[in-house]
PDB file of N, CA and C in Angstrom:
ATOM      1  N   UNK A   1     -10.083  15.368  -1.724  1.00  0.00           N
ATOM      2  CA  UNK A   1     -10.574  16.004  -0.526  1.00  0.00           C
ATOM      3  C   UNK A   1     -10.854  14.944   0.537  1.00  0.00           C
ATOM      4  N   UNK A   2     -10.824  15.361   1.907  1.00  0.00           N
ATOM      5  CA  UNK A   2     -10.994  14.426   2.903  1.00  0.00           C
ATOM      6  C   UNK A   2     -12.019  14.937   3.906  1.00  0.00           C
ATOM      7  N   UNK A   3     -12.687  14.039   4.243  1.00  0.00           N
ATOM      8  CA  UNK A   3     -14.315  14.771   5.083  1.00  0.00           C
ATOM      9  C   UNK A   3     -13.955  13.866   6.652  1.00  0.00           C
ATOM     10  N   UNK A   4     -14.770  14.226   7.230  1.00  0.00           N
ATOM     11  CA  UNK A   4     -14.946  13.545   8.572  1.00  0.00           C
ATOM     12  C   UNK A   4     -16.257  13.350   8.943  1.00  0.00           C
ATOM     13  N   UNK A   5     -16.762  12.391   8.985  1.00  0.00           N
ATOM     14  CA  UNK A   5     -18.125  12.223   9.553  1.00  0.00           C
ATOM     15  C   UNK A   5     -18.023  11.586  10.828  1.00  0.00           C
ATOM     16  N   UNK A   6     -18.863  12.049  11.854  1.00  0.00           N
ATOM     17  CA  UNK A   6     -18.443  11.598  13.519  1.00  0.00           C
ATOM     18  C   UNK A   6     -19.728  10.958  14.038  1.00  0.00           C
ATOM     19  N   UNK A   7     -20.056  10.313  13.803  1.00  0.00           N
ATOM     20  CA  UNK A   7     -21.224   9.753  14.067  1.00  0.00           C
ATOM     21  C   UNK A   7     -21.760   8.681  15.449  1.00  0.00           C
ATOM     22  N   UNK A   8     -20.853   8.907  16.129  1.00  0.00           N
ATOM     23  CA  UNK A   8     -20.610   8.324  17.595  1.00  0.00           C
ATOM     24  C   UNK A   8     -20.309   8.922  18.521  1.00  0.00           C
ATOM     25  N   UNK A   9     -20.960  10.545  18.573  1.00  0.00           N
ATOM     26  CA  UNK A   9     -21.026  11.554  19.845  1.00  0.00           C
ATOM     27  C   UNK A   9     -22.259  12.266  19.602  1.00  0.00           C
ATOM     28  N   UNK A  10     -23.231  11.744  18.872  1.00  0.00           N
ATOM     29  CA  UNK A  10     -24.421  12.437  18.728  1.00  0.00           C
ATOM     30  C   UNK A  10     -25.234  11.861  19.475  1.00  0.00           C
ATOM     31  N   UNK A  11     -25.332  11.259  19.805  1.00  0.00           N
ATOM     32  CA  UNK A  11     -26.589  10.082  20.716  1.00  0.00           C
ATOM     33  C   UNK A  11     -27.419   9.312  19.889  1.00  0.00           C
ATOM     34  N   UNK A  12     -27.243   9.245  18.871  1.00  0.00           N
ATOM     35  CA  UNK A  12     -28.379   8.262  18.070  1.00  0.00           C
ATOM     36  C   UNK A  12     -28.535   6.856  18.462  1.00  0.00           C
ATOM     37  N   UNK A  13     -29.485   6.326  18.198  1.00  0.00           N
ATOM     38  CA  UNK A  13     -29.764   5.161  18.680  1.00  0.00           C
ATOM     39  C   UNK A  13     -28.949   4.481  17.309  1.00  0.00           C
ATOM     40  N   UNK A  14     -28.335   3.158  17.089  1.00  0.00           N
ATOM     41  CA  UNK A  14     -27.399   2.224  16.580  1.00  0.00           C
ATOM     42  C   UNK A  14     -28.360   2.550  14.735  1.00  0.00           C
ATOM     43  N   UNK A  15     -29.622   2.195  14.970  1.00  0.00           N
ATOM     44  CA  UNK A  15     -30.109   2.170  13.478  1.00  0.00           C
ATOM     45  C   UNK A  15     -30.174   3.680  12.786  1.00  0.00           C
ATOM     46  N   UNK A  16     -29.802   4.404  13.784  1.00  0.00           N
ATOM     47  CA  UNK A  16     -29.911   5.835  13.145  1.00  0.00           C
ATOM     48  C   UNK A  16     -28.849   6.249  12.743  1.00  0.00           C
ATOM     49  N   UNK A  17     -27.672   6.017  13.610  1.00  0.00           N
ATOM     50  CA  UNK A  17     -25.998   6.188  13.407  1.00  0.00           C
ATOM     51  C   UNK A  17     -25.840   5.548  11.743  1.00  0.00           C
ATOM     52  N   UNK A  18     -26.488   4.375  11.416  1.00  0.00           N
ATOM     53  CA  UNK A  18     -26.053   3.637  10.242  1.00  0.00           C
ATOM     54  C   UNK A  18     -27.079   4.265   9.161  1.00  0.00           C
ATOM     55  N   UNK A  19     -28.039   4.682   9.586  1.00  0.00           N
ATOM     56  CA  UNK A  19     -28.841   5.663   8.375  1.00  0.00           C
ATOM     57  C   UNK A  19     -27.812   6.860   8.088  1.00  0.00           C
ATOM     58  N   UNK A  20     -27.224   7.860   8.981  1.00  0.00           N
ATOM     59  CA  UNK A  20     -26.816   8.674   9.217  1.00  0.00           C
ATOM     60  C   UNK A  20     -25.394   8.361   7.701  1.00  0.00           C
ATOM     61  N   UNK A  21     -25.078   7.787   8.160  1.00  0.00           N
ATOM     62  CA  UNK A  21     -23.592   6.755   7.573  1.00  0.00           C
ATOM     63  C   UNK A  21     -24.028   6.868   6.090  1.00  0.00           C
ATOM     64  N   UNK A  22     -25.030   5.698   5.640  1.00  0.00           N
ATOM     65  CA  UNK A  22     -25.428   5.699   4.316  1.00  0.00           C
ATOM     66  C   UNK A  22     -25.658   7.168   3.645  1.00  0.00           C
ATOM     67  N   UNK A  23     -26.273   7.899   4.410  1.00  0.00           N
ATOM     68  CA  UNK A  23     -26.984   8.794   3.668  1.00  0.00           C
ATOM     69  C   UNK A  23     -25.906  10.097   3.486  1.00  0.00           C
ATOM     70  N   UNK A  24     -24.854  10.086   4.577  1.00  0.00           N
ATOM     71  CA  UNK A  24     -23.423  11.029   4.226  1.00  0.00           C
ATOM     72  C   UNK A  24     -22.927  10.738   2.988  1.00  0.00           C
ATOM     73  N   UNK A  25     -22.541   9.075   3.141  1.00  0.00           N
ATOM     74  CA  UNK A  25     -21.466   8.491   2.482  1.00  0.00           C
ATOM     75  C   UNK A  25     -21.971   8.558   1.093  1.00  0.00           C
ATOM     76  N   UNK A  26     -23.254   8.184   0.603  1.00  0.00           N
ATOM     77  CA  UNK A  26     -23.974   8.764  -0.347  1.00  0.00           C
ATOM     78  C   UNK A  26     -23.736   9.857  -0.954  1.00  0.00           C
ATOM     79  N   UNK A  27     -24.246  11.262   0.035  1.00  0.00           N
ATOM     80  CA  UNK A  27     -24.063  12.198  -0.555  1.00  0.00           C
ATOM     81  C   UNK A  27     -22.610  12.300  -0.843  1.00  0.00           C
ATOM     82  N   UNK A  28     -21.340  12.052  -0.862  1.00  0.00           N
ATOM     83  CA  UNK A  28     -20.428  12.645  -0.873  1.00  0.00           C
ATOM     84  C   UNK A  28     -19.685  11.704  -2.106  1.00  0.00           C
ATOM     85  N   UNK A  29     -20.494  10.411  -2.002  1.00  0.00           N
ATOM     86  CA  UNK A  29     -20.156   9.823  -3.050  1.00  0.00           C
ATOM     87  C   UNK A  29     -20.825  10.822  -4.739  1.00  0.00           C
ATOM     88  N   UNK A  30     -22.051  10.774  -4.116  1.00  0.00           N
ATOM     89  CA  UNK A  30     -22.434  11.761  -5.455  1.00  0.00           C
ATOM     90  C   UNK A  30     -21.548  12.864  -5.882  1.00  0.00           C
ATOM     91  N   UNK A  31     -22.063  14.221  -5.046  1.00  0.00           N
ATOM     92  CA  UNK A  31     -21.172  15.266  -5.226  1.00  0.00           C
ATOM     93  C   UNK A  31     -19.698  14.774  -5.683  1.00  0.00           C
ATOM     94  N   UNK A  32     -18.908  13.714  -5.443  1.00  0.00           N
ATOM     95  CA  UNK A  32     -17.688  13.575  -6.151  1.00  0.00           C
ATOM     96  C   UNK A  32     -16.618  14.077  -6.100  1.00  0.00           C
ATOM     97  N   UNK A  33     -16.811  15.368  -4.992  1.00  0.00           N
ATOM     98  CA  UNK A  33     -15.232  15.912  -4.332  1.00  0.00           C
ATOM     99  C   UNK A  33     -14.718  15.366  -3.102  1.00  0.00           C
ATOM    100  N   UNK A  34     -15.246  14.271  -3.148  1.00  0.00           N
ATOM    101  CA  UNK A  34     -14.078  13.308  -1.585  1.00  0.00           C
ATOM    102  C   UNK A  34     -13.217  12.282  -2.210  1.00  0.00           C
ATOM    103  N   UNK A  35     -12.855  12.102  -1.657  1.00  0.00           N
ATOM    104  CA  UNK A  35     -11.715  11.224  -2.224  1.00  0.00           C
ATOM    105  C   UNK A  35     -11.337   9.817  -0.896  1.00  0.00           C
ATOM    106  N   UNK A  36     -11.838  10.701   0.600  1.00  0.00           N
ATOM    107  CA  UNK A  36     -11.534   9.698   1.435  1.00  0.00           C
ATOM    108  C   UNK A  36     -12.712   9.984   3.350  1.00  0.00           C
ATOM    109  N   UNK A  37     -13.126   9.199   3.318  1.00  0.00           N
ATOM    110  CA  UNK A  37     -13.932   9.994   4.912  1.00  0.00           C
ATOM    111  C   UNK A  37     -13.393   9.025   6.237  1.00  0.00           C
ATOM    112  N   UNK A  38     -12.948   9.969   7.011  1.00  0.00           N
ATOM    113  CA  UNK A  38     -12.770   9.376   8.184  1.00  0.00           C
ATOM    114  C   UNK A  38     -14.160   8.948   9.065  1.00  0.00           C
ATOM    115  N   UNK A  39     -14.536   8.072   9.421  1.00  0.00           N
ATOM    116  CA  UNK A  39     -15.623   7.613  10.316  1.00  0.00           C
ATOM    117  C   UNK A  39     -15.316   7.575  11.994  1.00  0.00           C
ATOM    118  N   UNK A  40     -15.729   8.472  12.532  1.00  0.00           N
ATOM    119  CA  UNK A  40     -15.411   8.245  13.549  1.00  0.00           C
ATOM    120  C   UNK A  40     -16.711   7.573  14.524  1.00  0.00           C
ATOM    121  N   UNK A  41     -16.620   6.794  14.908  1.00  0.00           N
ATOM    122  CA  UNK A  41     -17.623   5.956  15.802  1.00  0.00           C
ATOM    123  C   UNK A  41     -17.201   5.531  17.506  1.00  0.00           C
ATOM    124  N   UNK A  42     -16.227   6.422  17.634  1.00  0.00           N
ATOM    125  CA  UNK A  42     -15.725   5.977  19.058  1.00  0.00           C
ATOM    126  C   UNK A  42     -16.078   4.721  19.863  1.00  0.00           C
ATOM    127  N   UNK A  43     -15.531   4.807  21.050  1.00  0.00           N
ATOM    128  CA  UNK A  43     -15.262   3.247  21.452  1.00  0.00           C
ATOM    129  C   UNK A  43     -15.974   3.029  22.206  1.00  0.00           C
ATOM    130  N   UNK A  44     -16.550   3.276  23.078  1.00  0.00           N
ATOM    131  CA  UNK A  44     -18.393   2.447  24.016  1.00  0.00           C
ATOM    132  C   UNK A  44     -17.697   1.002  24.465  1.00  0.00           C
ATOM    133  N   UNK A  45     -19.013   0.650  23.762  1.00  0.00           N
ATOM    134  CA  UNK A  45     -19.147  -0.739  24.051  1.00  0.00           C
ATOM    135  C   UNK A  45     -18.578  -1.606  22.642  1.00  0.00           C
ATOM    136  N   UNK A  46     -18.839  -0.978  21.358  1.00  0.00           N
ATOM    137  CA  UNK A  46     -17.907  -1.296  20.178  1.00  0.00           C
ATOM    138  C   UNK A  46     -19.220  -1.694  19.279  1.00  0.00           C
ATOM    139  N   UNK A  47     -20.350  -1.715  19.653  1.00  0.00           N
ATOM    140  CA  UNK A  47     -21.754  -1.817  18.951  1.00  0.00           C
ATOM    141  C   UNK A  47     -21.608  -1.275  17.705  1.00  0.00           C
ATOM    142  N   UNK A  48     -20.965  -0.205  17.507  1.00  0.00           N
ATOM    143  CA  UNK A  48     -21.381   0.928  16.628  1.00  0.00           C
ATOM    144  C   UNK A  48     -20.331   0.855  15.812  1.00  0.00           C
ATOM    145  N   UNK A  49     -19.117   0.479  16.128  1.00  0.00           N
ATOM    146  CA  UNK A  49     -17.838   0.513  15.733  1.00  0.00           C
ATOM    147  C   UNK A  49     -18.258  -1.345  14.562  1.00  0.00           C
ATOM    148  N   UNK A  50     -18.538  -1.953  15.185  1.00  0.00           N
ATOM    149  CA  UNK A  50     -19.286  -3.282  14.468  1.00  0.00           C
ATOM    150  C   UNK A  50     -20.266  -3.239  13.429  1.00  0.00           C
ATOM    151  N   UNK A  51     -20.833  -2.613  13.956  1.00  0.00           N
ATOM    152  CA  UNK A  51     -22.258  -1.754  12.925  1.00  0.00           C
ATOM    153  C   UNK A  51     -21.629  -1.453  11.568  1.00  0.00           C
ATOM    154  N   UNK A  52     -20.577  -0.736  11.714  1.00  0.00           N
ATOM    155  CA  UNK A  52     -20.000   0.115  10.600  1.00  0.00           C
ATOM    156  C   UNK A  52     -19.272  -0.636   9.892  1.00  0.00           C
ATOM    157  N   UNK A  53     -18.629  -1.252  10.498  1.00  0.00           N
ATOM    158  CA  UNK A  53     -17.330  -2.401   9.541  1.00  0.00           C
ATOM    159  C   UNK A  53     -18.062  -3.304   9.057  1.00  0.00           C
ATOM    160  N   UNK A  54     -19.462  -4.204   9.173  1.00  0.00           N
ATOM    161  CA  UNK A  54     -20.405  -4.910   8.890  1.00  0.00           C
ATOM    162  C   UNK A  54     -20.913  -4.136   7.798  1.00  0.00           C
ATOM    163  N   UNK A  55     -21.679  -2.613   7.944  1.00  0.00           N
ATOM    164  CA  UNK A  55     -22.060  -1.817   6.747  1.00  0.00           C
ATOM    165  C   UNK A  55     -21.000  -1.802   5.871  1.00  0.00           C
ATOM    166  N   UNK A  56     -19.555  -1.525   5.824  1.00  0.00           N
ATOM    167  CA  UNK A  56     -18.760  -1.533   4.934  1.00  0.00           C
ATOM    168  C   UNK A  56     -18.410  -2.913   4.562  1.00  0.00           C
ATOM    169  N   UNK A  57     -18.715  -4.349   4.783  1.00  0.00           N
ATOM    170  CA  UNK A  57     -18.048  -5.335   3.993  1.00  0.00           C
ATOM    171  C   UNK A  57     -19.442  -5.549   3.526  1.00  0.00           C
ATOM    172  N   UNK A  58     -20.913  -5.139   3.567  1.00  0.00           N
ATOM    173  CA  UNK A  58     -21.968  -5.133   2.997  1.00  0.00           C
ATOM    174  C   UNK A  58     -21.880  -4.253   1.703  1.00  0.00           C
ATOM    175  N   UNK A  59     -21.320  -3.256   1.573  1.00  0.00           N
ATOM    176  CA  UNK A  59     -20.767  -2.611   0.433  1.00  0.00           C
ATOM    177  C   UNK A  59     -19.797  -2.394   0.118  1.00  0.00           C
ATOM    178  N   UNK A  60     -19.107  -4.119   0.099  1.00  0.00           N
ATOM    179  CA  UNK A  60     -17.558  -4.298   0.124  1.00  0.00           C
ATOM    180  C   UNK A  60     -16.922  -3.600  -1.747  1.00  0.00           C
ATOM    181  N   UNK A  61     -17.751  -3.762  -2.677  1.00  0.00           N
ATOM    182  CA  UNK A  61     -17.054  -3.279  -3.793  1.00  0.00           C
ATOM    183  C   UNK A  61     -17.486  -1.427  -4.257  1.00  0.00           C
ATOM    184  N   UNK A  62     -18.208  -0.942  -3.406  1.00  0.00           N
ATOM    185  CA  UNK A  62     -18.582   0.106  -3.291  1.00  0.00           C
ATOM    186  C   UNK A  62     -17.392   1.356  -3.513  1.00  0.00           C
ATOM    187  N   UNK A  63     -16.243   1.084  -2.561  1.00  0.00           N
ATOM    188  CA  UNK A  63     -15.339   1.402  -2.115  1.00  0.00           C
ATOM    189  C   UNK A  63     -14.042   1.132  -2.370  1.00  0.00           C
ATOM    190  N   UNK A  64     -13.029   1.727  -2.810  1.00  0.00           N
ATOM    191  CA  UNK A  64     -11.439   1.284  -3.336  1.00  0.00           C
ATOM    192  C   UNK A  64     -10.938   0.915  -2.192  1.00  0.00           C
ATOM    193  N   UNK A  65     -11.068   0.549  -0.927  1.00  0.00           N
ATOM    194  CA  UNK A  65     -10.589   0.739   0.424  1.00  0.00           C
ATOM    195  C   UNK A  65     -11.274   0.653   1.832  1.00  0.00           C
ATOM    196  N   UNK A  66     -11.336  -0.025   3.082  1.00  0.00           N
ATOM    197  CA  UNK A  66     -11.694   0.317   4.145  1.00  0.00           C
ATOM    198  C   UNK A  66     -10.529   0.250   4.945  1.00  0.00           C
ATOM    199  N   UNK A  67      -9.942   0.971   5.830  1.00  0.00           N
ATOM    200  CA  UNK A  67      -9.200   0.991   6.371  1.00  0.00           C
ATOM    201  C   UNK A  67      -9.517   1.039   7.907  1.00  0.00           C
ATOM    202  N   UNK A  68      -9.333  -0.059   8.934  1.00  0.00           N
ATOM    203  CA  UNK A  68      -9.810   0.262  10.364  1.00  0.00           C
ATOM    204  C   UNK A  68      -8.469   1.058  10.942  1.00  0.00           C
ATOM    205  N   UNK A  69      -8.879   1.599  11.757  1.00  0.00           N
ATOM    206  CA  UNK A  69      -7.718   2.745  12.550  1.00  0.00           C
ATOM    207  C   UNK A  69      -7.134   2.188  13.085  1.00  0.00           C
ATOM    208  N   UNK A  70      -6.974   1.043  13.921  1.00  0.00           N
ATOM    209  CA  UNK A  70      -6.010  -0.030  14.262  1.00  0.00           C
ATOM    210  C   UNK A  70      -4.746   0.037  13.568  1.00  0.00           C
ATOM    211  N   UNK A  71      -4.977  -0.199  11.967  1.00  0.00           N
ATOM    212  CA  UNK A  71      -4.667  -0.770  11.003  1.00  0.00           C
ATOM    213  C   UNK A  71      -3.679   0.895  10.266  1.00  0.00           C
ATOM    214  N   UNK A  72      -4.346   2.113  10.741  1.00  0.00           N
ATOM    215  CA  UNK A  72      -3.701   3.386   9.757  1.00  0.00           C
ATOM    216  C   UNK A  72      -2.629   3.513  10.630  1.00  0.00           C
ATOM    217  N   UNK A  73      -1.299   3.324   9.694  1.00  0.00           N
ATOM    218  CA  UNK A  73       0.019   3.801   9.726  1.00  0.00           C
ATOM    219  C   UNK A  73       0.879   3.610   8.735  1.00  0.00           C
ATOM    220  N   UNK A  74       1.899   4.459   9.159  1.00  0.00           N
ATOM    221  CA  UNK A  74       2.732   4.612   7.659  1.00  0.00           C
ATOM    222  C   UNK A  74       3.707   3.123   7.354  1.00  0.00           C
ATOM    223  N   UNK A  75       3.303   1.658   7.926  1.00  0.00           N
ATOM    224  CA  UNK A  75       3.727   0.519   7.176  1.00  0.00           C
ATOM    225  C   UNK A  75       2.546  -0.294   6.561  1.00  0.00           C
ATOM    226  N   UNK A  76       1.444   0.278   6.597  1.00  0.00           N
ATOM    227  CA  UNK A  76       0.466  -0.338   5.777  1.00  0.00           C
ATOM    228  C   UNK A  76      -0.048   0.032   4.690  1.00  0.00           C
ATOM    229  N   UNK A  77       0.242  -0.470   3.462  1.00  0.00           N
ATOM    230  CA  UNK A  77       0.326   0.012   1.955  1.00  0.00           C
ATOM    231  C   UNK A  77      -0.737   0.850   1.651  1.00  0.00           C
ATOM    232  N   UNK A  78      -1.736   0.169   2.302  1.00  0.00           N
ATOM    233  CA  UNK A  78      -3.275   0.759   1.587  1.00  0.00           C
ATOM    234  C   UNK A  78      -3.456   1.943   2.131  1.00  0.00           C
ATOM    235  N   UNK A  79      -3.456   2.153   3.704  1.00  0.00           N
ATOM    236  CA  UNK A  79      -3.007   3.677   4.672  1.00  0.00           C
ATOM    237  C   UNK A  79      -2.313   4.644   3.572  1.00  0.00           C
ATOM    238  N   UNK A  80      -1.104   4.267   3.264  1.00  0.00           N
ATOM    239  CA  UNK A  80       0.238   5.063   2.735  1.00  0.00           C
ATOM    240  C   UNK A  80      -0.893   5.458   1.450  1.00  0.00           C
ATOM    241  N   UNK A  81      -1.321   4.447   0.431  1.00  0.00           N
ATOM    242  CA  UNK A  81      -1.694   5.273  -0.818  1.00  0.00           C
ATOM    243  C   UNK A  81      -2.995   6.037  -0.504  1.00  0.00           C
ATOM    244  N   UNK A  82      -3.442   5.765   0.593  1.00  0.00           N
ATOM    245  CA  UNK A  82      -5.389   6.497   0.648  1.00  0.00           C
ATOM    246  C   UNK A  82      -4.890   7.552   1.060  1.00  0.00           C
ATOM    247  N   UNK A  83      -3.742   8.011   1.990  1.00  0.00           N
ATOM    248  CA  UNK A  83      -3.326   9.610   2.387  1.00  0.00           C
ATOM    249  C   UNK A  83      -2.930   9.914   1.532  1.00  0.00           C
ATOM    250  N   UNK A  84      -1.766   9.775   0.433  1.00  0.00           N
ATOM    251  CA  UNK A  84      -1.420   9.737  -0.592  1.00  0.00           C
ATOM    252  C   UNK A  84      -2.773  10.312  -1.795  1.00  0.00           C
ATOM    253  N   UNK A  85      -3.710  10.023  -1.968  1.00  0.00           N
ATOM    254  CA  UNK A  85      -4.730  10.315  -3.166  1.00  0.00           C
ATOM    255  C   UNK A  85      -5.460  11.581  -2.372  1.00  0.00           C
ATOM    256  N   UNK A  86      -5.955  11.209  -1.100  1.00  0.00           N
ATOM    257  CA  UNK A  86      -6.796  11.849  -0.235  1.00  0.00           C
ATOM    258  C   UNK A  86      -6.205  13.494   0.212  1.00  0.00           C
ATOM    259  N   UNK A  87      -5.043  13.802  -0.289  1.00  0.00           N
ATOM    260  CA  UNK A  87      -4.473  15.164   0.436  1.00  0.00           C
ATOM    261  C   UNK A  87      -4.673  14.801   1.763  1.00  0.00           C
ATOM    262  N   UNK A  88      -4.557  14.145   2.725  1.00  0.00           N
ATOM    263  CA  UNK A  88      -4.071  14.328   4.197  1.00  0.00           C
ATOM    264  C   UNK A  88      -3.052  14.022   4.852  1.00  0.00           C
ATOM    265  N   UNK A  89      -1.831  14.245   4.349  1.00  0.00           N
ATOM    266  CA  UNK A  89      -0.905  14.124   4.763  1.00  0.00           C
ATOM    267  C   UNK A  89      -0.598  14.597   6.497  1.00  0.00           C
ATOM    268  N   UNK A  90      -1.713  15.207   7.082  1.00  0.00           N
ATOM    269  CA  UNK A  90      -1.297  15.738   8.861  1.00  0.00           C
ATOM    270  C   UNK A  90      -2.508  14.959   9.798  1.00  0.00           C
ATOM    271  N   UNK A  91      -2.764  13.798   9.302  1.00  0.00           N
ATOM    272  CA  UNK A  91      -3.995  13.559  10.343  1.00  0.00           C
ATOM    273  C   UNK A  91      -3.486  12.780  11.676  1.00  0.00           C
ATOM    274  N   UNK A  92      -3.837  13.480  12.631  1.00  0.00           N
ATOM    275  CA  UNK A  92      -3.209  12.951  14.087  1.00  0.00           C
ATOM    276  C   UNK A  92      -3.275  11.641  14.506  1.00  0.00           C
ATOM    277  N   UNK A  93      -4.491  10.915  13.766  1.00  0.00           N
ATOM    278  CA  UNK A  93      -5.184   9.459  14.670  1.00  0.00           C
ATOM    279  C   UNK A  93      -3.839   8.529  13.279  1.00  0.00           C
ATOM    280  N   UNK A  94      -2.767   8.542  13.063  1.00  0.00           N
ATOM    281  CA  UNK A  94      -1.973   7.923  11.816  1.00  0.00           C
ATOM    282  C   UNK A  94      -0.689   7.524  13.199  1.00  0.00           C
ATOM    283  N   UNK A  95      -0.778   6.242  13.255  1.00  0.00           N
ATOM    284  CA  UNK A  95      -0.380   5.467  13.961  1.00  0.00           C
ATOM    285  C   UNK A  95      -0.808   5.140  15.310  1.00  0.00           C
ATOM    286  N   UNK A  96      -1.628   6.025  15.829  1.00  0.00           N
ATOM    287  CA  UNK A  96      -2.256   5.806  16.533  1.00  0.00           C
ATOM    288  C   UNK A  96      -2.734   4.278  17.334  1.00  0.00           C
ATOM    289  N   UNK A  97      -3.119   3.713  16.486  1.00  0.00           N
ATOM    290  CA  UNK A  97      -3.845   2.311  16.851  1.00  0.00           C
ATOM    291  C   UNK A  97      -5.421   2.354  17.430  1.00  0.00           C
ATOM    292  N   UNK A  98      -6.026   3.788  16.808  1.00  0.00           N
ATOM    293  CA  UNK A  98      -7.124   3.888  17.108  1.00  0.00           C
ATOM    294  C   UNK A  98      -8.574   3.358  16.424  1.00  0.00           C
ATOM    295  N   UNK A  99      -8.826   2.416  17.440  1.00  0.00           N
ATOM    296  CA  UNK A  99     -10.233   1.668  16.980  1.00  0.00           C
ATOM    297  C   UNK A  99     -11.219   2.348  16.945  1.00  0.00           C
ATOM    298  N   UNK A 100     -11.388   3.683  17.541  1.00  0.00           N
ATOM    299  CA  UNK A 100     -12.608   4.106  17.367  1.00  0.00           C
ATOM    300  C   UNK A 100     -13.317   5.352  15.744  1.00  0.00           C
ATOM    301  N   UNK A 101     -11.915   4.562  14.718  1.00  0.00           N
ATOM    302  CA  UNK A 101     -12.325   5.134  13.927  1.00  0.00           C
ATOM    303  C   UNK A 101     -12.348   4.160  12.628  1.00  0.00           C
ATOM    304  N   UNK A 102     -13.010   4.839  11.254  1.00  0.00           N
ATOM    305  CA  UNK A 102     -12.843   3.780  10.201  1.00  0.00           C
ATOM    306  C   UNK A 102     -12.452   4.668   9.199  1.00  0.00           C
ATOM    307  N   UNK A 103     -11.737   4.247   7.865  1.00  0.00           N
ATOM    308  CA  UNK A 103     -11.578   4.960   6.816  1.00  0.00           C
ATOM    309  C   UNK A 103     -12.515   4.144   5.662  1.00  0.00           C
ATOM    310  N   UNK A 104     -12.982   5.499   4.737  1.00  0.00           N
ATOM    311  CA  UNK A 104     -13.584   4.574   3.483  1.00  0.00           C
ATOM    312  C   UNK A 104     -12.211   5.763   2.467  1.00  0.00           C
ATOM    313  N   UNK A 105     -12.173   5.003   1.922  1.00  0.00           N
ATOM    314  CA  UNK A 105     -11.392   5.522   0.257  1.00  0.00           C
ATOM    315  C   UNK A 105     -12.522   5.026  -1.122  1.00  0.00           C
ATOM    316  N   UNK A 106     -13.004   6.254  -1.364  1.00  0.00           N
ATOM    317  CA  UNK A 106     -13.777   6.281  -2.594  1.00  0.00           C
ATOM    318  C   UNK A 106     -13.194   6.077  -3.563  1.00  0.00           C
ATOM    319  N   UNK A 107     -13.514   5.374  -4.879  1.00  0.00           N
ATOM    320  CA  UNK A 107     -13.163   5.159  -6.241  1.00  0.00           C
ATOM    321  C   UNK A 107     -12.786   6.409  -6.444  1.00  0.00           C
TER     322      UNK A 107
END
């Protein structure tokens, strides 16, 4: 299964966005039916977008995968197998070159 958490059009202040983050990514790690979450943190000033990629190499073995949206398209191996496990084969931001998002791929 594939979730979306958007956490960069709510207005939170930077330490709340990253509470927000843990405490999704958590739950969904528990419950155990995701397989992959798109992070969306849109593009500002890139505070938040930093925030997040910093939280994810802080729980760098947490995760089978981080994928920055820059980075998702169909010549990058790790992209190809996380859509591949994740059932999302139609997601629009897939070549894109969009920074204002992140992927985690759960164990």
């Amino acid at each position: 299964m594939f979730e979306v958490l958007d956490i960069g059009h709510q207005n939170n202040c930077l330490d709340t966005a990253v509470s927000v983050l843990e405490t999704e990514v958590s739950r969904l790690q528990y419950e155990g039916n995701t397989r992959c979450i798109k992070i969306v943190h849109g593009h500002g000033r890139g505070k938040l977008r930093e925030a997040v990629r910093d939280w994810c190499r802080e729980h760098e073995g947490r995760f089978q995968a981080v994928v920055f949206g820059e980075d998702y398209d169909i010549f990058h191996k790790t992209s190809v197998s996380m859509r591949s496990d994740c059932g999302n084969p139609y997601d629009l931001d897939l070549g894109r070159k969009n920074r204002a998002i992140t992927y985690l791929w759960f164990w």
